[in-house]
Protein backbone atom coordinates (compact mmCIF):
# COMPACT_ATOMS: atom_id res chain seq x y z
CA UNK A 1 -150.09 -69.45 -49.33
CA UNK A 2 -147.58 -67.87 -47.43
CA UNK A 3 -148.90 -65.90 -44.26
CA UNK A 4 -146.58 -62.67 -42.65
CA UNK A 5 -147.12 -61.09 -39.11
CA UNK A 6 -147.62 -57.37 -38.71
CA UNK A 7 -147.42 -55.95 -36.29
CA UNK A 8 -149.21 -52.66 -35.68
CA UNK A 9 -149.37 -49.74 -32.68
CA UNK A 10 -152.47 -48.30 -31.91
CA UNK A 11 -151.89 -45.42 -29.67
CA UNK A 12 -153.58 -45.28 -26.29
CA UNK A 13 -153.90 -41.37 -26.62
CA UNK A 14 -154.46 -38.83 -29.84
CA UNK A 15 -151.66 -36.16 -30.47
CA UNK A 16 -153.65 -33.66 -28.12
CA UNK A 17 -153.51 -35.87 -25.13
CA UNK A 18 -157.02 -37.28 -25.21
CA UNK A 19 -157.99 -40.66 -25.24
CA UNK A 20 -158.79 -43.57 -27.46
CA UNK A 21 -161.92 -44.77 -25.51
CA UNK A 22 -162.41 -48.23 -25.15
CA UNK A 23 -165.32 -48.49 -27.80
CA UNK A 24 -163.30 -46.86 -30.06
CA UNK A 25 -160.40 -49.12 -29.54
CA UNK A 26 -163.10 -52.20 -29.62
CA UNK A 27 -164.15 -50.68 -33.40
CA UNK A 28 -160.86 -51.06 -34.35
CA UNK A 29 -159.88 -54.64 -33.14
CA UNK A 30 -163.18 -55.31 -35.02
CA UNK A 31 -162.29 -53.97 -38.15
CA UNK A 32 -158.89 -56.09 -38.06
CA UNK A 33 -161.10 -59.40 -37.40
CA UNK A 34 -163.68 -58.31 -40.22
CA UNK A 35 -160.83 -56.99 -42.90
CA UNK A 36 -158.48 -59.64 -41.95
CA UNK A 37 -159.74 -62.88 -39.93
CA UNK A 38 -158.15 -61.78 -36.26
CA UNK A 39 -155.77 -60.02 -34.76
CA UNK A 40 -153.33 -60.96 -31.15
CA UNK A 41 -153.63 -57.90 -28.71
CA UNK A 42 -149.79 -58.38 -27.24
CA UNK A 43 -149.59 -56.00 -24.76
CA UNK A 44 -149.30 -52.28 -24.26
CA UNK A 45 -145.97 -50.53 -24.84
CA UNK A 46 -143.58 -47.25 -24.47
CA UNK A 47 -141.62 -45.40 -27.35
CA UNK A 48 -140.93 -42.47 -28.47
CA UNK A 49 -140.63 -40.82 -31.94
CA UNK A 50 -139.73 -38.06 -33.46
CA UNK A 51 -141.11 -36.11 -36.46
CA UNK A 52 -139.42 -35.43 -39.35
CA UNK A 53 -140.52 -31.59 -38.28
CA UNK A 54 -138.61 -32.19 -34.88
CA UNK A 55 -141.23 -32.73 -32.70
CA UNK A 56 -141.21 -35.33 -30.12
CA UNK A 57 -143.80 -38.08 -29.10
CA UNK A 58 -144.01 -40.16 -26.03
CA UNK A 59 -146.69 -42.62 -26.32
CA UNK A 60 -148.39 -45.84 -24.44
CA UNK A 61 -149.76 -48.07 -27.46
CA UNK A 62 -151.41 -51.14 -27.70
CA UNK A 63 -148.88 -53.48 -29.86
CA UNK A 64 -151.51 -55.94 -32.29
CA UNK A 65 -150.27 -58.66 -34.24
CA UNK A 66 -151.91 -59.28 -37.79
CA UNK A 67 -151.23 -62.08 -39.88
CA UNK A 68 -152.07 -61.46 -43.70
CA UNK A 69 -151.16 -63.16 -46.60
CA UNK A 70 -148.74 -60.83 -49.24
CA UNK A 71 -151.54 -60.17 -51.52
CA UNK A 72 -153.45 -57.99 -48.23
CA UNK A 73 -150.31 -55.95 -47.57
CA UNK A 74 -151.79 -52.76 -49.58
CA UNK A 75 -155.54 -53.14 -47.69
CA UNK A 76 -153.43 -53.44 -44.48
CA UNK A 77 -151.23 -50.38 -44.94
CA UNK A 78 -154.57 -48.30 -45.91
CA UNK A 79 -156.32 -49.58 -42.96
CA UNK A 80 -153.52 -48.42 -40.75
CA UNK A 81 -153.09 -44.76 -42.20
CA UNK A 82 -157.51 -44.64 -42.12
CA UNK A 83 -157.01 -45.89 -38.28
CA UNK A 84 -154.32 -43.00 -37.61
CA UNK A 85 -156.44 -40.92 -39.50
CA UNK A 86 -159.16 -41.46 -37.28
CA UNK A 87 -156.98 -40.96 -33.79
CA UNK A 88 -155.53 -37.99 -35.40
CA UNK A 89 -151.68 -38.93 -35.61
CA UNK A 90 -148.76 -37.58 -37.91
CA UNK A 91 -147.89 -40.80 -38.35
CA UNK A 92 -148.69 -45.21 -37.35
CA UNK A 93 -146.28 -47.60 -36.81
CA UNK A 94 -146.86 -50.92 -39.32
CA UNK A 95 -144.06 -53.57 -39.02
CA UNK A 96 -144.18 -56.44 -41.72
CA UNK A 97 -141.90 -59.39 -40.28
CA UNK A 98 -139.89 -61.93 -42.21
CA UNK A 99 -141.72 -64.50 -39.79
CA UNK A 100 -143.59 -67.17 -41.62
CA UNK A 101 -147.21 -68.16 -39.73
CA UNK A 102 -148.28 -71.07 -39.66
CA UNK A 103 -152.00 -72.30 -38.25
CA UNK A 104 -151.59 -75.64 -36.87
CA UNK A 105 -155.22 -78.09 -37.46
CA UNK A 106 -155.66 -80.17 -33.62
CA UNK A 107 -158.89 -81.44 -34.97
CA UNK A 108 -159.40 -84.91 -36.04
CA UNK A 109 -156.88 -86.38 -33.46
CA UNK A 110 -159.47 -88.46 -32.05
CA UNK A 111 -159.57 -92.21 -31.57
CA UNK A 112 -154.92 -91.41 -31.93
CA UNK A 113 -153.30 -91.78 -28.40
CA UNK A 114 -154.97 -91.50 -24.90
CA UNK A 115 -158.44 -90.35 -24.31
CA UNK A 116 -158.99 -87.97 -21.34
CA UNK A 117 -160.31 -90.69 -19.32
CA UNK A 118 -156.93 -92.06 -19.16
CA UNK A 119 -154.87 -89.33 -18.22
């Protein structure tokens, strides 16, 4: 199984300035954790973009990493354009890496090198 990080921007404001309130943004962390076993919250960012119309965009988003296996591409792309849908945007930004994820097991190490007693 081969797993691919995505990352996605959820803006911080809708196209007519007002804001994604914190519930709202809390709904849609959730739905990445329900559709998709978790999601990284990495930080807010700055960009711009500009519409294919001409009209330019200056946004503050909140940059989420989602890791997905190839097979949930599709579901992740529709849950992205629903999400944008729902904060009212022309457009999202999805980025699907080349980065391979692993998910490294640290159980089961016990009784193998020092205990914390001997630190």
């Amino acid at each position: 199984m081969t797993l691919i990080k995505c990352v996605v921007l959820i803006p911080l404001r809708r196209n007519d300035g007002s804001a994604v309130s914190r519930g709202e943004m809390r709904g849609i962390l959730n739905r990445f954790l329900r559709e998709f076993g978790g999601f990284t919250v990495a930080g807010e960012v700055v960009g711009g973009w500009r519409s294919p119309e001409g009209v330019e965009y200056r946004d503050r988003n909140t940059q989420v990493w989602v890791i997905v296996e190839s097979s949930q591409l599709p579901t992740l792309r529709e849950t992205v354009r629903e999400i944008g849908r729902q904060l009212g945007q022309e457009a999202m930004y999805l980025e699907v890496s080349e980065a391979k994820v692993d998910f490294l097991s640290v159980r089961g190490n016990r009784g193998r090198g020092k205990s914390k007693r001997e630190d």
